[in-house]
PDB file of N, CA and C in Angstrom:
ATOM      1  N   UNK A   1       9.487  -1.523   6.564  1.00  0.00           N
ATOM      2  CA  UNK A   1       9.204  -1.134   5.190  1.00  0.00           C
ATOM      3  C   UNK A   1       8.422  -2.212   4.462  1.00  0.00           C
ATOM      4  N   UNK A   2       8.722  -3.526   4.923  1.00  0.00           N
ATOM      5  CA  UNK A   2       8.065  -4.670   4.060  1.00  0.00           C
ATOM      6  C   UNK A   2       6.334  -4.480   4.583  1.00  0.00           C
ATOM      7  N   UNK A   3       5.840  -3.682   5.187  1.00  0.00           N
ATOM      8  CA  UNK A   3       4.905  -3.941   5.494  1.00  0.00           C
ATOM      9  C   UNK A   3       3.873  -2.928   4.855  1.00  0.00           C
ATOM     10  N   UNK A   4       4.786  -1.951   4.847  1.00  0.00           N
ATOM     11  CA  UNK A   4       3.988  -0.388   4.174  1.00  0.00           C
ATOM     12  C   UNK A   4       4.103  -0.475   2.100  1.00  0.00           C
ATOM     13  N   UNK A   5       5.347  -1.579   2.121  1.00  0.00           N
ATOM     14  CA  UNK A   5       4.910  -2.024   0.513  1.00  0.00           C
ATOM     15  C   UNK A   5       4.298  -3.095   0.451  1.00  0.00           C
ATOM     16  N   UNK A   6       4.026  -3.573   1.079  1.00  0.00           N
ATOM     17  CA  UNK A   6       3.012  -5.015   1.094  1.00  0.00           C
ATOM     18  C   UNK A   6       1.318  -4.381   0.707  1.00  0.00           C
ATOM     19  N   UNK A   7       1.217  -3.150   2.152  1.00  0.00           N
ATOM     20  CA  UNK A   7       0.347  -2.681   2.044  1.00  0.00           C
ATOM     21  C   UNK A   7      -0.015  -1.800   0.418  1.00  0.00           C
ATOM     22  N   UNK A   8       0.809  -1.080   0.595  1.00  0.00           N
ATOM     23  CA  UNK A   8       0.478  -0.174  -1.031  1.00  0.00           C
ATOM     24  C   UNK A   8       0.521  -0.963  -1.874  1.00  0.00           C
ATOM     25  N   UNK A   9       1.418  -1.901  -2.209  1.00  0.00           N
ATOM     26  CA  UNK A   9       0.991  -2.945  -3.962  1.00  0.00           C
ATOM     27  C   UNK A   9      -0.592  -3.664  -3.698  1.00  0.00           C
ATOM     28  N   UNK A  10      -1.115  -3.851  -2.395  1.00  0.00           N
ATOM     29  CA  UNK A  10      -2.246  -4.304  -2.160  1.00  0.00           C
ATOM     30  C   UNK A  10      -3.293  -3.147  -2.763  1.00  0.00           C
ATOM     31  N   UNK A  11      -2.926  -1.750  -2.358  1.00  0.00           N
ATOM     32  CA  UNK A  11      -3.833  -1.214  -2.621  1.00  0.00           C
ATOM     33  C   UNK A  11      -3.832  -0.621  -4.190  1.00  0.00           C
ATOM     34  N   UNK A  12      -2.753  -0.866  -4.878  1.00  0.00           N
ATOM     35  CA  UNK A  12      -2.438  -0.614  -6.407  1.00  0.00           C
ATOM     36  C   UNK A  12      -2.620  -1.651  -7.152  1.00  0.00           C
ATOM     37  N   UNK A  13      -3.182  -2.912  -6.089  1.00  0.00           N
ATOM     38  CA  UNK A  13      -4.159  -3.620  -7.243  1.00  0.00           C
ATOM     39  C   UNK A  13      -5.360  -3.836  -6.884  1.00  0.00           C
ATOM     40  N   UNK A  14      -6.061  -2.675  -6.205  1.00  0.00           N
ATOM     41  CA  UNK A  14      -7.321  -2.251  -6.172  1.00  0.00           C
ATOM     42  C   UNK A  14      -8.273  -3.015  -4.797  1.00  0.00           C
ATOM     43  N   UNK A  15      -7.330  -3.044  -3.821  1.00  0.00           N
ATOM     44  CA  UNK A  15      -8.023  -3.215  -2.280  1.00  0.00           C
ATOM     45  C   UNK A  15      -7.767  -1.973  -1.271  1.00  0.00           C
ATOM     46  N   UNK A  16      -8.867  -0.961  -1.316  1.00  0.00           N
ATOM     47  CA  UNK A  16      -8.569   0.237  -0.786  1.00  0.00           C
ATOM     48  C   UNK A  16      -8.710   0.193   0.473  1.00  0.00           C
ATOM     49  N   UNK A  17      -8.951  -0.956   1.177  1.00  0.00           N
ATOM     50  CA  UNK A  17      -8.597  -0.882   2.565  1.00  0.00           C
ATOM     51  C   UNK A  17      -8.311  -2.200   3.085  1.00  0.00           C
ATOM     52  N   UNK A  18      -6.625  -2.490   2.636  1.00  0.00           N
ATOM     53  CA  UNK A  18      -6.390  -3.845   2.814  1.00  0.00           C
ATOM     54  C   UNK A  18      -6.598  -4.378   4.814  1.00  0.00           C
ATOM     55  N   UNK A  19      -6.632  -5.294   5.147  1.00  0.00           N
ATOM     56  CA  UNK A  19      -7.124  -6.194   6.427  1.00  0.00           C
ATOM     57  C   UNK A  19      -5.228  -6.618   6.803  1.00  0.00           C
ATOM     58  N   UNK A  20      -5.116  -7.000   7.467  1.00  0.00           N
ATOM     59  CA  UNK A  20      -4.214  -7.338   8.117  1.00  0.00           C
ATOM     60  C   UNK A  20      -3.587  -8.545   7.747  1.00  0.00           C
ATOM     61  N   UNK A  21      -4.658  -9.494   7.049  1.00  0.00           N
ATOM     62  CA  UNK A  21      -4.768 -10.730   7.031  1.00  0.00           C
ATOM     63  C   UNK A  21      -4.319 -10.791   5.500  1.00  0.00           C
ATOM     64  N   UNK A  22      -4.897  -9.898   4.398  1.00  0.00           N
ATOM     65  CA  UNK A  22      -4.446  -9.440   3.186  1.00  0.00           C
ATOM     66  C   UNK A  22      -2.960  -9.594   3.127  1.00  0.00           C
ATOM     67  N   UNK A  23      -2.309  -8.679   4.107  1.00  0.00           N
ATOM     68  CA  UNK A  23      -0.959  -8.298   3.890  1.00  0.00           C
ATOM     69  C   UNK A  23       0.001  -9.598   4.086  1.00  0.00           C
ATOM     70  N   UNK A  24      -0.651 -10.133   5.668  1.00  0.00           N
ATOM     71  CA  UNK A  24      -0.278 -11.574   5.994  1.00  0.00           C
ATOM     72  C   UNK A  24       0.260 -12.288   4.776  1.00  0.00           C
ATOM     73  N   UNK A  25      -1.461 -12.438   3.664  1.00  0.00           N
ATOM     74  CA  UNK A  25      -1.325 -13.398   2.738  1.00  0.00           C
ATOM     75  C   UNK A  25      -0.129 -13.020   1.854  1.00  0.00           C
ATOM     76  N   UNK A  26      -0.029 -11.736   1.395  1.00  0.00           N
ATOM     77  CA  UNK A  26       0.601 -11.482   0.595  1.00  0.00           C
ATOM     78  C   UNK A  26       2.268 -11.888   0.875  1.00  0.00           C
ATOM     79  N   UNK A  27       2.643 -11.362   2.167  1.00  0.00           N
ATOM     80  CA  UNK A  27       3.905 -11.632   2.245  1.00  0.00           C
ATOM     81  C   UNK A  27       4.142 -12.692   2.410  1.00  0.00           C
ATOM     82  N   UNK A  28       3.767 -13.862   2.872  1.00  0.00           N
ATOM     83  CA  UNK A  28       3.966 -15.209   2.983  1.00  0.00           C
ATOM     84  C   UNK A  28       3.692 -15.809   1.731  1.00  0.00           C
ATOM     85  N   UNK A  29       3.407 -15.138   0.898  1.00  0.00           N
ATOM     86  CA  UNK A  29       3.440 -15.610  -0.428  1.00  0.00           C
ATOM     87  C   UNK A  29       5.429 -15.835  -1.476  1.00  0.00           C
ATOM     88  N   UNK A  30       5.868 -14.518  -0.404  1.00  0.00           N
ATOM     89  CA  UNK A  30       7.141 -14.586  -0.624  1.00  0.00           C
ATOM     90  C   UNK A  30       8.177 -14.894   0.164  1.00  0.00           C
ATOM     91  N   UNK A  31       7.174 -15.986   1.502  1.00  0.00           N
ATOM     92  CA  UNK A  31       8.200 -16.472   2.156  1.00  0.00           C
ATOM     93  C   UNK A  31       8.554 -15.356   3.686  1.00  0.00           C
ATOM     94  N   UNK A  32       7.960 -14.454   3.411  1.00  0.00           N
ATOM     95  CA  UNK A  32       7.977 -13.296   4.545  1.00  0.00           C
ATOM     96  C   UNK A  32       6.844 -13.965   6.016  1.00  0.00           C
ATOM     97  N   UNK A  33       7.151 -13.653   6.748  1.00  0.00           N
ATOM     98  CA  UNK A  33       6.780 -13.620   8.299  1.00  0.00           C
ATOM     99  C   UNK A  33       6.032 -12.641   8.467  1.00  0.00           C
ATOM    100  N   UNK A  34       4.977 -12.135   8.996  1.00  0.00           N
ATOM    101  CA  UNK A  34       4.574 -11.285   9.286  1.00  0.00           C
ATOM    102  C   UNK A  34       4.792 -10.839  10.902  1.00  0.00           C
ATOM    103  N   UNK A  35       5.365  -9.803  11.880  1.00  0.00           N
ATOM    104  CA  UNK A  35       4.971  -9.903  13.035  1.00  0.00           C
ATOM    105  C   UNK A  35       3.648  -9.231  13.003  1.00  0.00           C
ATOM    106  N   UNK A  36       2.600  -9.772  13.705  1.00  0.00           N
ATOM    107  CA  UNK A  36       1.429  -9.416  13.760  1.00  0.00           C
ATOM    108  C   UNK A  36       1.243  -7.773  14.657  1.00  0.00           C
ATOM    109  N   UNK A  37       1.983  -8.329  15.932  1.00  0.00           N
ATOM    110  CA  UNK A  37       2.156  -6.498  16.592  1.00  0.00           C
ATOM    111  C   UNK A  37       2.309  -5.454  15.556  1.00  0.00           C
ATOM    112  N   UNK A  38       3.308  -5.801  14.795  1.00  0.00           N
ATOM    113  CA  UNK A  38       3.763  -4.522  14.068  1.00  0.00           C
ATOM    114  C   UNK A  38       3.062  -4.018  12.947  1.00  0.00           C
ATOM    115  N   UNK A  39       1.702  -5.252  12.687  1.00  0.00           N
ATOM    116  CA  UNK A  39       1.404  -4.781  11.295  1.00  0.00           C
ATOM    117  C   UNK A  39       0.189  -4.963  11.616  1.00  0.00           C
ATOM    118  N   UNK A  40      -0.447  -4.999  13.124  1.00  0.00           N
ATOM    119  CA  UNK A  40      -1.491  -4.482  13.266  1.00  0.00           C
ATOM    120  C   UNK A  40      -1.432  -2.926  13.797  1.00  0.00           C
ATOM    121  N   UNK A  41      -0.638  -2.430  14.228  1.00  0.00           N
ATOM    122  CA  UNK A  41       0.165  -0.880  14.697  1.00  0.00           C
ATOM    123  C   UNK A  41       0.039  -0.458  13.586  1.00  0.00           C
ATOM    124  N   UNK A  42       0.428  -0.830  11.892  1.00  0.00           N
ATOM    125  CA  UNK A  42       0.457  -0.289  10.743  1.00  0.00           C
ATOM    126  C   UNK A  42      -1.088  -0.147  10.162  1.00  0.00           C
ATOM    127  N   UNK A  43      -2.103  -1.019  10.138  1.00  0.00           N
ATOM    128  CA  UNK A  43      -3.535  -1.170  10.155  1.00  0.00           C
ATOM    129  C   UNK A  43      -3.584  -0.146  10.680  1.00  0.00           C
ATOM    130  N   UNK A  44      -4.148  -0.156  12.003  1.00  0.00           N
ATOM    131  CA  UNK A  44      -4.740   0.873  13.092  1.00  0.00           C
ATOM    132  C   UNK A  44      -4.598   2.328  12.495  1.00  0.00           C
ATOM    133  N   UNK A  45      -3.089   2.777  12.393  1.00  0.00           N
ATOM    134  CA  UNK A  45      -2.715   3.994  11.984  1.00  0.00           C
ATOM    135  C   UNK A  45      -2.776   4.227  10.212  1.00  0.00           C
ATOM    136  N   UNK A  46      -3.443   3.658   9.635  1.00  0.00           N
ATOM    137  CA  UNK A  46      -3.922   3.675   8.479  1.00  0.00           C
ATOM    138  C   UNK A  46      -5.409   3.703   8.145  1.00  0.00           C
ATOM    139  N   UNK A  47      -5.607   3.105   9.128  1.00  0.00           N
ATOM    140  CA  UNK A  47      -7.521   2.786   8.923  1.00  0.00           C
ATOM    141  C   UNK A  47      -7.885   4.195   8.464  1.00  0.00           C
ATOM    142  N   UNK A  48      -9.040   4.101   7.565  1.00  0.00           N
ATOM    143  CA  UNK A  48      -9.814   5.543   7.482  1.00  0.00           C
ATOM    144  C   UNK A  48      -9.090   6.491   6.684  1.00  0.00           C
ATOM    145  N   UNK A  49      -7.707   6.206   5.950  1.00  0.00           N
ATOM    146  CA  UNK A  49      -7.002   7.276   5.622  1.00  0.00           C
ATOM    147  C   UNK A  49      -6.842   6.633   4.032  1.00  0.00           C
ATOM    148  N   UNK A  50      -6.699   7.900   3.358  1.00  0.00           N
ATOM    149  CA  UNK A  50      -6.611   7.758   1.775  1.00  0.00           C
ATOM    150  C   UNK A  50      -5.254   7.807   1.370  1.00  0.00           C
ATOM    151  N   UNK A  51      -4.471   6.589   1.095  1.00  0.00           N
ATOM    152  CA  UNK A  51      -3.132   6.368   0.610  1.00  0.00           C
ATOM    153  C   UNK A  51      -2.570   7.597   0.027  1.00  0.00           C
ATOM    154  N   UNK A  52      -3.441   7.698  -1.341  1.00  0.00           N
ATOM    155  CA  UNK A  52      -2.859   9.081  -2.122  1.00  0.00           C
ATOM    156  C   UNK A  52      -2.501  10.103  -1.778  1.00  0.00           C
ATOM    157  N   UNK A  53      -3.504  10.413  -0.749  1.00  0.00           N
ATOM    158  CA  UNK A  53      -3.030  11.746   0.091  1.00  0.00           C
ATOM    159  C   UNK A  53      -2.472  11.514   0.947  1.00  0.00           C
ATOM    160  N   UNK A  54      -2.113  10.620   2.101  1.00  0.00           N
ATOM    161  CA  UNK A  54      -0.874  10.313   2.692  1.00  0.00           C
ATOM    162  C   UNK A  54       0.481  10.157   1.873  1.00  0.00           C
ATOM    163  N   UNK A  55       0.658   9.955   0.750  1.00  0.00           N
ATOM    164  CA  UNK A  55       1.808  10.006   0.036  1.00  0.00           C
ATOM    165  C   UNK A  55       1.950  11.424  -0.295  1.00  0.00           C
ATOM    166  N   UNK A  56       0.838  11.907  -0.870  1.00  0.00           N
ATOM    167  CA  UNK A  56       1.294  13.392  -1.266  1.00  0.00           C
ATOM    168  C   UNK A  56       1.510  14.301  -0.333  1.00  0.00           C
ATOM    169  N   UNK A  57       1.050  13.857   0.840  1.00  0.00           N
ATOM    170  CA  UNK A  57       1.488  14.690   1.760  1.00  0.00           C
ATOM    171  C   UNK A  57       2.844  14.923   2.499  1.00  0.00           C
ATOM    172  N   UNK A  58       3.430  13.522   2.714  1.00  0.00           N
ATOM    173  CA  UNK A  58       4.763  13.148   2.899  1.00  0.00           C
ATOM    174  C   UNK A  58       5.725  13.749   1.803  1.00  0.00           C
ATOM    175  N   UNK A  59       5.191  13.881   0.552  1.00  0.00           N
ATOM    176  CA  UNK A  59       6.089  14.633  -0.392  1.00  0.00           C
ATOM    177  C   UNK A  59       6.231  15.403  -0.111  1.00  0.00           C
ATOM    178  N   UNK A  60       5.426  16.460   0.114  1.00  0.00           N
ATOM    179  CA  UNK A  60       5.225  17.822   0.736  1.00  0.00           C
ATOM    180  C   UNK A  60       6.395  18.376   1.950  1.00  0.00           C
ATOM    181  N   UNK A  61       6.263  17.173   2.936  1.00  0.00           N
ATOM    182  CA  UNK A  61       6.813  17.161   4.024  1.00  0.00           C
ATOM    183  C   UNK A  61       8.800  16.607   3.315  1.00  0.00           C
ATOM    184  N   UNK A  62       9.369  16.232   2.225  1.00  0.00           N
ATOM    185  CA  UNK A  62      10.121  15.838   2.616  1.00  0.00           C
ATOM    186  C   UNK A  62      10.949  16.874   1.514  1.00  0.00           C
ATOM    187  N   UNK A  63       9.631  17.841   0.611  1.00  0.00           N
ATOM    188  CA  UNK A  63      10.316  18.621  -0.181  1.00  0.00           C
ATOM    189  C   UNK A  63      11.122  19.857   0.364  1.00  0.00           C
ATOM    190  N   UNK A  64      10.435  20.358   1.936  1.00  0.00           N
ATOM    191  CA  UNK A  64      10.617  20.925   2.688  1.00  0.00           C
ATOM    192  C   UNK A  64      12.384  21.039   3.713  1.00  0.00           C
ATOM    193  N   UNK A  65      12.060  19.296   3.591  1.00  0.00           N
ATOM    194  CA  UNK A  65      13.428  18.865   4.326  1.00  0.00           C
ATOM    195  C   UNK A  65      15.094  18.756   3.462  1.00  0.00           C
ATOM    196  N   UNK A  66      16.205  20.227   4.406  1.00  0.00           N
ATOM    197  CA  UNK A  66      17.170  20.093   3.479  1.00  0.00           C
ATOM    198  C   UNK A  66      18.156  19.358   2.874  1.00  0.00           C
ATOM    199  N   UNK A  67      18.320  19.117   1.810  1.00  0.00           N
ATOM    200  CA  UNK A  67      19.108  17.754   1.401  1.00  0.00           C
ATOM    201  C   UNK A  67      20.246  17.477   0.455  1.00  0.00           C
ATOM    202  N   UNK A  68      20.477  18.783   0.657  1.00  0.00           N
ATOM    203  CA  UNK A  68      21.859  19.363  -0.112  1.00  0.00           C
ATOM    204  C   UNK A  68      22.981  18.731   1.271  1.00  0.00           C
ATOM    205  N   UNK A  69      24.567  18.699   0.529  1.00  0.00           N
ATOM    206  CA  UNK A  69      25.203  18.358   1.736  1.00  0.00           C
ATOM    207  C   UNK A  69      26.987  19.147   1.311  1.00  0.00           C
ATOM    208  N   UNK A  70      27.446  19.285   2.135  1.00  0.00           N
ATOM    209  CA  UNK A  70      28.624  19.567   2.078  1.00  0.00           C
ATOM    210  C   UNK A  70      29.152  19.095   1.123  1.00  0.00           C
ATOM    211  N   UNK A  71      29.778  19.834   0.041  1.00  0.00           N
ATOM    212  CA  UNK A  71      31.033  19.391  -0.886  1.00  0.00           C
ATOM    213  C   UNK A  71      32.007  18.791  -0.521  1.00  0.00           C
ATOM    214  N   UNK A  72      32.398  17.919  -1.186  1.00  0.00           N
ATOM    215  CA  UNK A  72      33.925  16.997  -0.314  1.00  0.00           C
ATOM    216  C   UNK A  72      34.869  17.906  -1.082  1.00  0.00           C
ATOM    217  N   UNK A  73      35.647  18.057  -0.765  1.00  0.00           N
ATOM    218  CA  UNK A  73      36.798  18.749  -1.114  1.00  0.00           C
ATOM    219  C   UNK A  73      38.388  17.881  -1.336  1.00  0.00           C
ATOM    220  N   UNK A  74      38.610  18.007  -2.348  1.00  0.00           N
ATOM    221  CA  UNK A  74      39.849  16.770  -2.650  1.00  0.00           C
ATOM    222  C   UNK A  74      41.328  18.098  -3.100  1.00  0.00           C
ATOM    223  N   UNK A  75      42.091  17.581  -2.127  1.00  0.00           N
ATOM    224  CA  UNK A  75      43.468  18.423  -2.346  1.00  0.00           C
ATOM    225  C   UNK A  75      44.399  17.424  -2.873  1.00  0.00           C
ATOM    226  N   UNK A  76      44.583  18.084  -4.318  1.00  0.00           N
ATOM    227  CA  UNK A  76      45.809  17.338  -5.135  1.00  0.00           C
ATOM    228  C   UNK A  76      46.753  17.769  -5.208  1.00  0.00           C
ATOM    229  N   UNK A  77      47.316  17.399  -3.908  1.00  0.00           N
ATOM    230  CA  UNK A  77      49.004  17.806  -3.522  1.00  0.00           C
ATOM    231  C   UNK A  77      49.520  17.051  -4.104  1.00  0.00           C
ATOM    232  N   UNK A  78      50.798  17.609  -4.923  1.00  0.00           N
ATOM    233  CA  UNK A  78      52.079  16.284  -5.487  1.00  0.00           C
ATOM    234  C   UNK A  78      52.951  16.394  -4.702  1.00  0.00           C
TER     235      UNK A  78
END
C-alpha cells in the first residue's frame, strides 16, 4: 500500500507519470525503504494508464462487490 500512496500523492501534486526513483525519493523522505522489485512491478503495471480512471474504475468494481454481513444476534437470557 505504501507504494500505491506514495505513487498517487505524487501524482496529486501534479507528476502524471511518476519514475520509480520519484517514489524512492519520496518515501525515504519519511524514513521508508523502498524494495525496488516491488515498486518497479508497481511502475510497469501503471505505465501508460490514467490514475483517475483506474480509480474510478475500481469503484465500479467494488460497488458491485457484496458487503452487507450477517447480523450478530445477542440473546438476553436472565
Amino acid at each position: 500500500m505504501r507504494y500505491i500512496a506514495a505513487y498517487l500523492l505524487l501524482t496529486l501534486g501534479g507528476n502524471t507519470s511518476p519514475a520509480a526513483s520519484d517514489v524512492e525519493k519520496l518515501l525515504s523522505s519519511v524514513g521508508i525503504e523502498a524494495d525496488s522489485e516491488r515498486l518497479s512491478k508497481l511502475i510497469s503495471e501503471l505505465e501508460g494508464k490514467n490514475v483517475e480512471e483506474l480509480i474510478a474504475e475500481g469503484k465500479g468494481k467494488l460497488a458491485s462487490v457484496p458487503s452487507g454481513g450477517a447480523a450478530a444476534s445477542s440473546e438476553g437470557g436472565s
